[in-house]
ModelCIF file with pLDDT and N, C-alpha, C, O atoms, coordinates in Angstrom:
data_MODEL
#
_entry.id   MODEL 
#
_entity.id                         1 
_entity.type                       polymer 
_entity.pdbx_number_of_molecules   1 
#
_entity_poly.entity_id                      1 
_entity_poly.type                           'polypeptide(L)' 
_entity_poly.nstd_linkage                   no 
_entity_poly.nstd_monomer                   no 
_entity_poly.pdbx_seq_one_letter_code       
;(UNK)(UNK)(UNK)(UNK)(UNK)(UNK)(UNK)(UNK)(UNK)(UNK)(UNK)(UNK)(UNK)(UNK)(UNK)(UNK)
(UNK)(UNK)(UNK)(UNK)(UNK)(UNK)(UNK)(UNK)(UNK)(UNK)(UNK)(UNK)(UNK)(UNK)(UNK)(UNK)
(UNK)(UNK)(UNK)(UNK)(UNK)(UNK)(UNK)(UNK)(UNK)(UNK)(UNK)(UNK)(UNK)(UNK)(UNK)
;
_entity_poly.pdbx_seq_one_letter_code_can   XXXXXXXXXXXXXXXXXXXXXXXXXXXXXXXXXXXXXXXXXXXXXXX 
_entity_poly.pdbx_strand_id                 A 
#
loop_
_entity_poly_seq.entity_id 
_entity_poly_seq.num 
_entity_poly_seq.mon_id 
_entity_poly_seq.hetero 
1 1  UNK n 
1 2  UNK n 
1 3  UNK n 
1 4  UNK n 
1 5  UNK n 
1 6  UNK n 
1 7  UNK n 
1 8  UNK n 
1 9  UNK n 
1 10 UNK n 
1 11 UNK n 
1 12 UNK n 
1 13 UNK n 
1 14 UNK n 
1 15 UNK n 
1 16 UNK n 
1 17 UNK n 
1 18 UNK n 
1 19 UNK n 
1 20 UNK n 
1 21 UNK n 
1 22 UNK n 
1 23 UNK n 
1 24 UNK n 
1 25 UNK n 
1 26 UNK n 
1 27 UNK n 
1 28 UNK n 
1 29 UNK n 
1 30 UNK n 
1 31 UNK n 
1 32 UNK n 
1 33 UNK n 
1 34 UNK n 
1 35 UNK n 
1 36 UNK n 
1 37 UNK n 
1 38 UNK n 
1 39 UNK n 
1 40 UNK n 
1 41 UNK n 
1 42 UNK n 
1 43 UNK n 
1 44 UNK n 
1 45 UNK n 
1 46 UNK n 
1 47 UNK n 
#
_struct_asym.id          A 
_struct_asym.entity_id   1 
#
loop_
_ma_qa_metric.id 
_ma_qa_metric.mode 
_ma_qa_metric.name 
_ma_qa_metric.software_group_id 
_ma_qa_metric.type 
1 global pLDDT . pLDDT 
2 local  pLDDT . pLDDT 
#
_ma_qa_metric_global.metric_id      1 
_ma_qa_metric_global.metric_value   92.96 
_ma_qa_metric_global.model_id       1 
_ma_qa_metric_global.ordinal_id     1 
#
loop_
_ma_qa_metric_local.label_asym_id 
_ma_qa_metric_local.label_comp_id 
_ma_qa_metric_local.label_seq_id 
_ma_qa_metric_local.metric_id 
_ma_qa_metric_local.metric_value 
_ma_qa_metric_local.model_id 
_ma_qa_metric_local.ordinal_id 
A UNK 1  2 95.00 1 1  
A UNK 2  2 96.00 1 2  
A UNK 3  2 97.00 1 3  
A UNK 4  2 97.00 1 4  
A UNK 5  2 97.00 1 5  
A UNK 6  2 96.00 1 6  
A UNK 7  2 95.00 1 7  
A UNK 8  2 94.00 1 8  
A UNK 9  2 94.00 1 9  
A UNK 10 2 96.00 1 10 
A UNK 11 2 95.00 1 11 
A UNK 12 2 93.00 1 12 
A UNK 13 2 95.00 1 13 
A UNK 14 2 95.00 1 14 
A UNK 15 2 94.00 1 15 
A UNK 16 2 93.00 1 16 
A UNK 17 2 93.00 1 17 
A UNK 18 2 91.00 1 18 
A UNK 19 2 90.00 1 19 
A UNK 20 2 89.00 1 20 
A UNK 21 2 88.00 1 21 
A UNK 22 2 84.00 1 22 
A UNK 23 2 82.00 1 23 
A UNK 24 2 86.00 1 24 
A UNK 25 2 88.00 1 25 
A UNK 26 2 92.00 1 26 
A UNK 27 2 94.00 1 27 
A UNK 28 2 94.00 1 28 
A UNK 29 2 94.00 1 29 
A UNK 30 2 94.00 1 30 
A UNK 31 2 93.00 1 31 
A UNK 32 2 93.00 1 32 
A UNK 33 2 94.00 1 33 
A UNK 34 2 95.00 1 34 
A UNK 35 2 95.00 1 35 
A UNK 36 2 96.00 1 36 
A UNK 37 2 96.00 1 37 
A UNK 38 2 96.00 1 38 
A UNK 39 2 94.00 1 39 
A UNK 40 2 95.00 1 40 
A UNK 41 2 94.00 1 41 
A UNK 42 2 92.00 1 42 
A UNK 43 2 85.00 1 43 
A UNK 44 2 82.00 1 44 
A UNK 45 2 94.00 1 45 
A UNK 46 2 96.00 1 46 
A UNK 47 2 98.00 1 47 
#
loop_
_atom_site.group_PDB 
_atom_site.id 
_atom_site.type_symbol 
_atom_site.label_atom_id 
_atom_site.label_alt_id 
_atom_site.label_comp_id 
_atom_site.label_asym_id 
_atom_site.label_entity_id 
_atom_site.label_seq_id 
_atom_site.pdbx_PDB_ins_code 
_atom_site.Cartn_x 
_atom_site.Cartn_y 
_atom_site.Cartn_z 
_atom_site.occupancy 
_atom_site.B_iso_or_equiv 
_atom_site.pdbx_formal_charge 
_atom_site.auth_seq_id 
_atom_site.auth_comp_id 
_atom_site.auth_asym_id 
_atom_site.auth_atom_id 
_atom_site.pdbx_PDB_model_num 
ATOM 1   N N  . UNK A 1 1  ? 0.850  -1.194  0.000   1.00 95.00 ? 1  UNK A N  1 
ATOM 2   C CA . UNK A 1 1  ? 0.000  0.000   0.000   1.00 95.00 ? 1  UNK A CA 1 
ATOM 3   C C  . UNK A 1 1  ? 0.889  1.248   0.000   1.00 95.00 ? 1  UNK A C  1 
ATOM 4   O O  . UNK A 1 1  ? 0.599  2.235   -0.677  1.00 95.00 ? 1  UNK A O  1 
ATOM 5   N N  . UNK A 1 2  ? 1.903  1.186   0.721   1.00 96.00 ? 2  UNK A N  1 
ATOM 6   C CA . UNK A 1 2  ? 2.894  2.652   1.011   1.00 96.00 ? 2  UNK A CA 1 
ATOM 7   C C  . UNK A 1 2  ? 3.578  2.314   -0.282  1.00 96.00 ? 2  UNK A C  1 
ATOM 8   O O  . UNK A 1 2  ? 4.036  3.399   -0.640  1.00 96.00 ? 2  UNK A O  1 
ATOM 9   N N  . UNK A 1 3  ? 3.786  1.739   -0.861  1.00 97.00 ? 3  UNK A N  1 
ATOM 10  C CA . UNK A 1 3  ? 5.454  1.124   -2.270  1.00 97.00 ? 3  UNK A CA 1 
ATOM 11  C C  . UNK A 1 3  ? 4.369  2.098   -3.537  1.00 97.00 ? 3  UNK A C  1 
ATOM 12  O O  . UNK A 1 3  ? 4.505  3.178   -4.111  1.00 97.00 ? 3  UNK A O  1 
ATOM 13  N N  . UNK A 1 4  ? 3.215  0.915   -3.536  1.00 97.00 ? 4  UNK A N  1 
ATOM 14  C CA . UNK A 1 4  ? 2.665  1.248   -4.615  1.00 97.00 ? 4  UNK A CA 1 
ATOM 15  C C  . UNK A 1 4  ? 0.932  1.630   -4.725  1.00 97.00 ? 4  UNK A C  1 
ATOM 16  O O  . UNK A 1 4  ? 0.153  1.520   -5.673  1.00 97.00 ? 4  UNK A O  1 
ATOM 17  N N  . UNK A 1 5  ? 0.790  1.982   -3.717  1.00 97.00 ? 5  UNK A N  1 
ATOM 18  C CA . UNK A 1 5  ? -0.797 2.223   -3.575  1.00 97.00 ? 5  UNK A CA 1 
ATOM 19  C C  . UNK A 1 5  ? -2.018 0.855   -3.962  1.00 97.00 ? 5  UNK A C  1 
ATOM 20  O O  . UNK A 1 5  ? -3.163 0.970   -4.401  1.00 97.00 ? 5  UNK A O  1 
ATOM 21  N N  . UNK A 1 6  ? -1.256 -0.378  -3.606  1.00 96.00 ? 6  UNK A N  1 
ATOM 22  C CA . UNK A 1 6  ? -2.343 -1.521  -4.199  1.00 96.00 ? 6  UNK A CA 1 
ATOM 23  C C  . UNK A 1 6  ? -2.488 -2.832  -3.490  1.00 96.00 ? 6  UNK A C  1 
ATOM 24  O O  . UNK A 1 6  ? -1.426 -3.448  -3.398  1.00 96.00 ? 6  UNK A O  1 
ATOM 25  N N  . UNK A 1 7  ? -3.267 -3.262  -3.102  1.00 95.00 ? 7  UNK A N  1 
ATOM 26  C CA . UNK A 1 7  ? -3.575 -3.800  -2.048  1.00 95.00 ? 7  UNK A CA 1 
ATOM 27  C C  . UNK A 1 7  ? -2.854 -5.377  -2.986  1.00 95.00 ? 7  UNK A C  1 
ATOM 28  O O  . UNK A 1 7  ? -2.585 -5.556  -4.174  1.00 95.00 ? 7  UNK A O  1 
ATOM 29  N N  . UNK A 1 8  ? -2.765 -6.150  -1.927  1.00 94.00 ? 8  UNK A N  1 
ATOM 30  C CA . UNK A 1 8  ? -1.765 -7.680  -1.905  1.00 94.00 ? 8  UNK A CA 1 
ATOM 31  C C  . UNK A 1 8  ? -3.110 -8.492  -3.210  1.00 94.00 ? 8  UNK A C  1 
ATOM 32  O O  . UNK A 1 8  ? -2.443 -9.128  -4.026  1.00 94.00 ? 8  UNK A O  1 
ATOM 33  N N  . UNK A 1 9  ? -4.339 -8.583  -3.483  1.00 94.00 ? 9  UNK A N  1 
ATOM 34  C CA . UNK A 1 9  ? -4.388 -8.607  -4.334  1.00 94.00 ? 9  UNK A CA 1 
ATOM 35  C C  . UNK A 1 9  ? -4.298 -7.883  -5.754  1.00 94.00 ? 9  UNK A C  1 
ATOM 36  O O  . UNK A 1 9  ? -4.604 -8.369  -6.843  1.00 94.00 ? 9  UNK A O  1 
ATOM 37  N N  . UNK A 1 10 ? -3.963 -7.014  -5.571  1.00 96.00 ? 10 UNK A N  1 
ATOM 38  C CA . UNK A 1 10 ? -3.606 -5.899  -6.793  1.00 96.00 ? 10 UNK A CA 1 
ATOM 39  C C  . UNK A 1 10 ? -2.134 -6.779  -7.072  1.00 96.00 ? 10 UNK A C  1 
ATOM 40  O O  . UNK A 1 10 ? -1.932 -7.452  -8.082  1.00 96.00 ? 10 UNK A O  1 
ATOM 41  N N  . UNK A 1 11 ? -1.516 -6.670  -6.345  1.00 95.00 ? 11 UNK A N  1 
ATOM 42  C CA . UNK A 1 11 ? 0.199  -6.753  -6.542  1.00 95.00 ? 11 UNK A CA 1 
ATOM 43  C C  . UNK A 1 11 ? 0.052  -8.270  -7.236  1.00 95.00 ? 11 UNK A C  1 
ATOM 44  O O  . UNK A 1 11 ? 0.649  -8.568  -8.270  1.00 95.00 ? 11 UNK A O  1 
ATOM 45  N N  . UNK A 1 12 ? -1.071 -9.428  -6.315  1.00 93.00 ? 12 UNK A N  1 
ATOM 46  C CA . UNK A 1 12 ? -1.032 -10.554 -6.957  1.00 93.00 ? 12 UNK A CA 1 
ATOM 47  C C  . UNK A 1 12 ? -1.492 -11.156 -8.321  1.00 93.00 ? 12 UNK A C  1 
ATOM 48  O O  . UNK A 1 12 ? -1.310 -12.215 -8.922  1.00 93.00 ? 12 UNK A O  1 
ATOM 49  N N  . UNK A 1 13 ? -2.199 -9.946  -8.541  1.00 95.00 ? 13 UNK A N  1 
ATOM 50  C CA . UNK A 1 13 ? -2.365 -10.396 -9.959  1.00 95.00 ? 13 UNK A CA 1 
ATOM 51  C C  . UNK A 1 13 ? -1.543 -9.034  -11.260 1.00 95.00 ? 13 UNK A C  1 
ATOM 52  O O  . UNK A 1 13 ? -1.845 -8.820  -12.434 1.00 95.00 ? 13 UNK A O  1 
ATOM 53  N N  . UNK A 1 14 ? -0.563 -8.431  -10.451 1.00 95.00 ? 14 UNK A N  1 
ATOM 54  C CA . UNK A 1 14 ? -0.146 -7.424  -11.381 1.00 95.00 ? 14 UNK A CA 1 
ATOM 55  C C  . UNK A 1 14 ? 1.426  -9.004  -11.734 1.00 95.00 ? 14 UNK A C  1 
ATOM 56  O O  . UNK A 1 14 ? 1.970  -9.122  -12.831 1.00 95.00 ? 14 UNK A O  1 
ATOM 57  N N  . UNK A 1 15 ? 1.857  -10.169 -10.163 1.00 94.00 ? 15 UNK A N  1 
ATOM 58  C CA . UNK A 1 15 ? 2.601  -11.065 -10.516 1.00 94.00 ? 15 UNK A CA 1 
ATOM 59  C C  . UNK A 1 15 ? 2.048  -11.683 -11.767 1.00 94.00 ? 15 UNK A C  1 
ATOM 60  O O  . UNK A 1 15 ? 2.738  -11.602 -12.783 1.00 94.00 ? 15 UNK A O  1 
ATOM 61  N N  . UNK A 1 16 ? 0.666  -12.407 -11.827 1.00 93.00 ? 16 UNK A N  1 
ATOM 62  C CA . UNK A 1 16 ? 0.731  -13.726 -12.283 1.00 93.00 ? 16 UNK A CA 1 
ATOM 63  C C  . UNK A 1 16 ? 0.382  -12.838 -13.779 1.00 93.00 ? 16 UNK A C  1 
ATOM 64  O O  . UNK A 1 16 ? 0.336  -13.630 -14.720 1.00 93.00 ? 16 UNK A O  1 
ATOM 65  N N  . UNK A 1 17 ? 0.190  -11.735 -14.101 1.00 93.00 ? 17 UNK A N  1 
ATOM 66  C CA . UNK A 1 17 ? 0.586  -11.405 -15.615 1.00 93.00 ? 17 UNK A CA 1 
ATOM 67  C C  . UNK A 1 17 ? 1.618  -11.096 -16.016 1.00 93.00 ? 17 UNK A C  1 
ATOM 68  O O  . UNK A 1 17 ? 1.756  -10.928 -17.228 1.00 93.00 ? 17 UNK A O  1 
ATOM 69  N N  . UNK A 1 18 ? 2.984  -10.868 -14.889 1.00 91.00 ? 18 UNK A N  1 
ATOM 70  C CA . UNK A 1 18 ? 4.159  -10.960 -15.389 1.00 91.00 ? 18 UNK A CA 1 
ATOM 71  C C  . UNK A 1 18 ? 4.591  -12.064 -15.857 1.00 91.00 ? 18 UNK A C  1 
ATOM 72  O O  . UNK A 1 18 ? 5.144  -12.159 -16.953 1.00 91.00 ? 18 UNK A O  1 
ATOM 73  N N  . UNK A 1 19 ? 4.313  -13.316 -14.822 1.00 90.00 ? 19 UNK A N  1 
ATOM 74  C CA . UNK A 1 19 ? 4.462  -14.625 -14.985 1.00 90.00 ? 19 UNK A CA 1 
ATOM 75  C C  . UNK A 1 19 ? 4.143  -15.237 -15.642 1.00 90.00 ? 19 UNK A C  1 
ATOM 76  O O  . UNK A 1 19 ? 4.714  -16.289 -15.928 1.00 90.00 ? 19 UNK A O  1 
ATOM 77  N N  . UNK A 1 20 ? 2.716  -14.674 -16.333 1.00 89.00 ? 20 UNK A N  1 
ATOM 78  C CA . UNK A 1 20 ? 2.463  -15.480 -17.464 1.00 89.00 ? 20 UNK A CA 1 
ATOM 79  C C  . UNK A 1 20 ? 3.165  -15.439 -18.835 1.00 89.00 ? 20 UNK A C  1 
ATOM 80  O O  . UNK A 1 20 ? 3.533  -16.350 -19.577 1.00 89.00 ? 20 UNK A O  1 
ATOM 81  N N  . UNK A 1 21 ? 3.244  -13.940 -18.951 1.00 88.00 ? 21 UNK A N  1 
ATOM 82  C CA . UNK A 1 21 ? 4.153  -13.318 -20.006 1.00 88.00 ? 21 UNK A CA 1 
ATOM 83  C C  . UNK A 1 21 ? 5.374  -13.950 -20.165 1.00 88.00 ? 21 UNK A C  1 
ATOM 84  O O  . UNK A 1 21 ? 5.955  -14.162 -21.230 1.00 88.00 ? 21 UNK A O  1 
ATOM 85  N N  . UNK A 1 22 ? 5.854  -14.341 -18.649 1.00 84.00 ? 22 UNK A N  1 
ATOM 86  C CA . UNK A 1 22 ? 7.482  -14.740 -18.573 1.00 84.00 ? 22 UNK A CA 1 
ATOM 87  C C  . UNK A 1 22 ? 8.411  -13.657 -18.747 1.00 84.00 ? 22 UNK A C  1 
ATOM 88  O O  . UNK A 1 22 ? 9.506  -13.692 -19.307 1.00 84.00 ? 22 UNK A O  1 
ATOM 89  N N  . UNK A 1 23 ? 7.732  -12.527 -18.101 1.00 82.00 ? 23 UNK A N  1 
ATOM 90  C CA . UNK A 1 23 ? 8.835  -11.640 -18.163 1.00 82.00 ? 23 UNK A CA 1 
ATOM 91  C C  . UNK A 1 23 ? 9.358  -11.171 -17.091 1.00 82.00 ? 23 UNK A C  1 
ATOM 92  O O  . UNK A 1 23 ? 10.052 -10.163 -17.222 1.00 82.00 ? 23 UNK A O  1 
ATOM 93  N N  . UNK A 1 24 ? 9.209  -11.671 -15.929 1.00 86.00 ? 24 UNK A N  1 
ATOM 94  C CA . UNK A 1 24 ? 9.624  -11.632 -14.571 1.00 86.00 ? 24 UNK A CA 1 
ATOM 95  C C  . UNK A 1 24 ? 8.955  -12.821 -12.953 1.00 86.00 ? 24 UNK A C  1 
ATOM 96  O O  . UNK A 1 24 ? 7.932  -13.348 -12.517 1.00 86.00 ? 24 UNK A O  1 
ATOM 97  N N  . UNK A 1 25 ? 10.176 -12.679 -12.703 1.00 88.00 ? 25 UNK A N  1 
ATOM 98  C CA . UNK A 1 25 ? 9.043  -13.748 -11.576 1.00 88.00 ? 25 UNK A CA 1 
ATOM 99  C C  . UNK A 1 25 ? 9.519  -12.689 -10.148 1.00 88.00 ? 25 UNK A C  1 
ATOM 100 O O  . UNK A 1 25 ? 10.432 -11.870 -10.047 1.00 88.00 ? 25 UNK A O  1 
ATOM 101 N N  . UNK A 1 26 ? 8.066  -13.297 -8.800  1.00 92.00 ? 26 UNK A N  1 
ATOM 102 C CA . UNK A 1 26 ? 8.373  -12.769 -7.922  1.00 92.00 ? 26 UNK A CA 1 
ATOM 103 C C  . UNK A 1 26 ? 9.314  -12.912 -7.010  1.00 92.00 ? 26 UNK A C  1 
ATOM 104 O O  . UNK A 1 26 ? 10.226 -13.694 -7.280  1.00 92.00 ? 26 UNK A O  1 
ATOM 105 N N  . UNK A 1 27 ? 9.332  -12.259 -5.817  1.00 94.00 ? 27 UNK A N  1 
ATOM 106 C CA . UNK A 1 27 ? 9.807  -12.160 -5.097  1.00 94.00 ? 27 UNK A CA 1 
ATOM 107 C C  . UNK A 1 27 ? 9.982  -13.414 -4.400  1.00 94.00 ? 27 UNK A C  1 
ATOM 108 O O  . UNK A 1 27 ? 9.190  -14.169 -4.963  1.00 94.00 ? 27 UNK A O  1 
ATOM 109 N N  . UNK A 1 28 ? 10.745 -14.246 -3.228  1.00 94.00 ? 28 UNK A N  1 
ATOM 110 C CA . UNK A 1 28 ? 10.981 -14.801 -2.633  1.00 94.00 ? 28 UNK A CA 1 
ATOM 111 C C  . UNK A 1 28 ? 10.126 -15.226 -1.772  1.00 94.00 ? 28 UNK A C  1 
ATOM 112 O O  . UNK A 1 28 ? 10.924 -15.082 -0.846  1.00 94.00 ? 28 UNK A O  1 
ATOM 113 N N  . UNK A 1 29 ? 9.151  -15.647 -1.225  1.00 94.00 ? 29 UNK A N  1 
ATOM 114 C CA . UNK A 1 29 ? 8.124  -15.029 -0.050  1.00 94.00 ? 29 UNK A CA 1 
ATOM 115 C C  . UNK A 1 29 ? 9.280  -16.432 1.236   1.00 94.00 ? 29 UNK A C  1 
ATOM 116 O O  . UNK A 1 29 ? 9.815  -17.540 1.208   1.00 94.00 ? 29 UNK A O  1 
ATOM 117 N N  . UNK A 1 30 ? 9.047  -15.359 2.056   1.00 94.00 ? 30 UNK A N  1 
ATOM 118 C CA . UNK A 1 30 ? 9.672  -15.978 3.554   1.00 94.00 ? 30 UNK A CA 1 
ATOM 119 C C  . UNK A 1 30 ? 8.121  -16.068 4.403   1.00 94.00 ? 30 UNK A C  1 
ATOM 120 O O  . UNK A 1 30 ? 7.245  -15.224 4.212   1.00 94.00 ? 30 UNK A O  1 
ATOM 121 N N  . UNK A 1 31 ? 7.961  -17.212 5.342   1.00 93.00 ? 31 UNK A N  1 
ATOM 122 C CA . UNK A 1 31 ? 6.936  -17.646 6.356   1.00 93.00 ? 31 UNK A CA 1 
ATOM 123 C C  . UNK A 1 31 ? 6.568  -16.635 7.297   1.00 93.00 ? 31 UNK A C  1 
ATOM 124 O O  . UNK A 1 31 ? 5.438  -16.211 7.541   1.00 93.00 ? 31 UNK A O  1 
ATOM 125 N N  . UNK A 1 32 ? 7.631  -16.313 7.780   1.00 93.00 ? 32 UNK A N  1 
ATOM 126 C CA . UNK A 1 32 ? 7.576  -15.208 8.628   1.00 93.00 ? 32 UNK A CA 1 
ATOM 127 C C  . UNK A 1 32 ? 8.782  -13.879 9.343   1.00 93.00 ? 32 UNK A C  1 
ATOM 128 O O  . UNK A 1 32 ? 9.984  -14.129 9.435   1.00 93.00 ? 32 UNK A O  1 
ATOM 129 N N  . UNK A 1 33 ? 8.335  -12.861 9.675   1.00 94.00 ? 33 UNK A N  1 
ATOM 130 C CA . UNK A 1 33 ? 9.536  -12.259 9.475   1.00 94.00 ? 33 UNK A CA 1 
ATOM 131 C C  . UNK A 1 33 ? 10.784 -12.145 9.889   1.00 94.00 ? 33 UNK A C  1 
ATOM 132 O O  . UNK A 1 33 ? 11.667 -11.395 9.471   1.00 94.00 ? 33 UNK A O  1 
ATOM 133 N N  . UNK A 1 34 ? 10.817 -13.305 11.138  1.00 95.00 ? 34 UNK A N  1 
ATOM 134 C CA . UNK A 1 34 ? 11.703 -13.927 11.763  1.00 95.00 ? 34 UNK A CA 1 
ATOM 135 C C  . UNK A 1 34 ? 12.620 -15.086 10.561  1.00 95.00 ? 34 UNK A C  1 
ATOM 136 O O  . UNK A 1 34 ? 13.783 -15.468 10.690  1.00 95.00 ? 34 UNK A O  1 
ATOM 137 N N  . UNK A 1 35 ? 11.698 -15.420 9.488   1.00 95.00 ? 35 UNK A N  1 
ATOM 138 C CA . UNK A 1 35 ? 12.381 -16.104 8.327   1.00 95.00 ? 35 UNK A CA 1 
ATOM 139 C C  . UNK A 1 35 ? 13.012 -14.822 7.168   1.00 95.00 ? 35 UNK A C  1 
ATOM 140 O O  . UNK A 1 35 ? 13.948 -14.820 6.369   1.00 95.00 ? 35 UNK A O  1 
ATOM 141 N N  . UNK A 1 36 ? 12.531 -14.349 7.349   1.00 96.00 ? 36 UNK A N  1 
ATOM 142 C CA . UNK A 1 36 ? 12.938 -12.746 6.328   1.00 96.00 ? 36 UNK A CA 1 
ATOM 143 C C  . UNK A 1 36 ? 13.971 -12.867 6.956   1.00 96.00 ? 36 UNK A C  1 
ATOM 144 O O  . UNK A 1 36 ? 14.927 -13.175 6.244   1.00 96.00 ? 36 UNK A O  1 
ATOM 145 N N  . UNK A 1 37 ? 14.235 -12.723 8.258   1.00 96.00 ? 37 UNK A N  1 
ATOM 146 C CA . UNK A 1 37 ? 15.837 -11.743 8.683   1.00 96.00 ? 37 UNK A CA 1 
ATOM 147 C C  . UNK A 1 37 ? 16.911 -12.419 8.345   1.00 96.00 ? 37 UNK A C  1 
ATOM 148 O O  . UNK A 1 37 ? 17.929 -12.038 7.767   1.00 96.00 ? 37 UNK A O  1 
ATOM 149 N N  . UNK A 1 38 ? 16.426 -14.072 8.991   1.00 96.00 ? 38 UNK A N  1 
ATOM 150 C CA . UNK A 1 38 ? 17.487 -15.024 8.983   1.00 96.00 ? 38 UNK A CA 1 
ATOM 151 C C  . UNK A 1 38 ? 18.314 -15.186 7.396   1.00 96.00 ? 38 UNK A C  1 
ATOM 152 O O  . UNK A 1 38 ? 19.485 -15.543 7.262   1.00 96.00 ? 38 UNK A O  1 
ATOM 153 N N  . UNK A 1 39 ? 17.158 -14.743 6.042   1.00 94.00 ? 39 UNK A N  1 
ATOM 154 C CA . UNK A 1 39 ? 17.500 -15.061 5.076   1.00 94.00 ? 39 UNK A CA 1 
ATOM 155 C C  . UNK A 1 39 ? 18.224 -13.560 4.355   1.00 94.00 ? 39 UNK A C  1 
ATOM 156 O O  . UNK A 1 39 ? 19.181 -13.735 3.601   1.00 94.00 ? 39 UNK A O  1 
ATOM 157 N N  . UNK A 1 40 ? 17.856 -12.465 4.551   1.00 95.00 ? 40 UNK A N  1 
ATOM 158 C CA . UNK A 1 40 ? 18.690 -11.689 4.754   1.00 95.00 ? 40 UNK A CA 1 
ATOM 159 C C  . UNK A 1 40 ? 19.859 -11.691 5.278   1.00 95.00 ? 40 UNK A C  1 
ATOM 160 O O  . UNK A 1 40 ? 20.809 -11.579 4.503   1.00 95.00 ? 40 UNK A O  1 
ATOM 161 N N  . UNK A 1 41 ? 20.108 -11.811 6.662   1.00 94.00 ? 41 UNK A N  1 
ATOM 162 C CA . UNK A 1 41 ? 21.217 -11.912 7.355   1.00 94.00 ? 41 UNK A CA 1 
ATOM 163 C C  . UNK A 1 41 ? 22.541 -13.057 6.454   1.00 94.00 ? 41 UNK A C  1 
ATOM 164 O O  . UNK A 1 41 ? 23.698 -12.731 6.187   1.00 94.00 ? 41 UNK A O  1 
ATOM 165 N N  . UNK A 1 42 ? 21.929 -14.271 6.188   1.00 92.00 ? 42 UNK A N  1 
ATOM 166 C CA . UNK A 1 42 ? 22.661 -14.781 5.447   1.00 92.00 ? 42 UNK A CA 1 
ATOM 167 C C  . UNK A 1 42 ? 23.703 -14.617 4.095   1.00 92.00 ? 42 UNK A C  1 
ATOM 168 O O  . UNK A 1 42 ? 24.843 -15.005 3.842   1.00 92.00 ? 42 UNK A O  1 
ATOM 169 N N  . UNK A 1 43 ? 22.547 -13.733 3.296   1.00 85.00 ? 43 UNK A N  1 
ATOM 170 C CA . UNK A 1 43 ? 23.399 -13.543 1.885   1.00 85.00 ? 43 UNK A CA 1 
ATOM 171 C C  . UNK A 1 43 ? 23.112 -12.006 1.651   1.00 85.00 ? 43 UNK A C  1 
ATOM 172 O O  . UNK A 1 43 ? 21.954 -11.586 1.645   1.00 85.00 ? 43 UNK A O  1 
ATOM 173 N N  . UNK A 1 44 ? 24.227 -11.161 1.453   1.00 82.00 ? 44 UNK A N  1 
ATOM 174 C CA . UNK A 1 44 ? 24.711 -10.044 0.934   1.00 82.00 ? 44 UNK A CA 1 
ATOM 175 C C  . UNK A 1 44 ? 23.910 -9.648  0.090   1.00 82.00 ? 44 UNK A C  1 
ATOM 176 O O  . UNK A 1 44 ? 23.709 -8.435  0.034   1.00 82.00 ? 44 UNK A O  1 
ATOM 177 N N  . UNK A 1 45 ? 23.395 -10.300 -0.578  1.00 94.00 ? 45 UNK A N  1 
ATOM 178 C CA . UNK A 1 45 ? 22.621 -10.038 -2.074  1.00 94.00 ? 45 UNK A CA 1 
ATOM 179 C C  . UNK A 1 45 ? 20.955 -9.740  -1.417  1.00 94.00 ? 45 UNK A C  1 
ATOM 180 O O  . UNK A 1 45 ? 20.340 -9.207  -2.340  1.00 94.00 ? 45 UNK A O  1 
ATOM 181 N N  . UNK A 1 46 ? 20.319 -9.841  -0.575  1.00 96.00 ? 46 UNK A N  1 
ATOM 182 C CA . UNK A 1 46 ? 19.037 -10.163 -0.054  1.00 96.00 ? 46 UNK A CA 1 
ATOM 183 C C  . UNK A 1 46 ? 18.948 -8.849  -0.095  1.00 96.00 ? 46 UNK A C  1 
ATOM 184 O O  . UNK A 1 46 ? 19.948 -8.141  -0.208  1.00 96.00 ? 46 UNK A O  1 
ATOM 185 N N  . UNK A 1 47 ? 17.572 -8.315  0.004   1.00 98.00 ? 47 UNK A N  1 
ATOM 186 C CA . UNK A 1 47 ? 16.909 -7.414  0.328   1.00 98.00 ? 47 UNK A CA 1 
ATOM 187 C C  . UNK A 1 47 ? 15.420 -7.838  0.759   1.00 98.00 ? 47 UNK A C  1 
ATOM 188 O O  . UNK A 1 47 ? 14.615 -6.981  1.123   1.00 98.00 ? 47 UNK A O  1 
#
């Protein structure tokens, strides 16, 4: 909502027409945000 003004189904179907296209895939999804950090914390490259 703050990134892009569009609620988690907006964003989910703005994915699955990227995906269908094949012109990008999403994001990573982590369980919880205690799994976010750990996977962050790990690799340099994470955001």
């Amino acid at each position: 909502k703050l990134l892009v003004n569009r609620t988690e189904a907006q964003v989910n179907a703005y994915w699955a027409r990227l995906l269908f296209s094949g012109r990008s895939v999403p994001p990573e999804e982590a369980d919880s945000p205690e799994a976010l950090i750990t996977q962050i914390q790990q690799t340099d490259l994470a955001i």
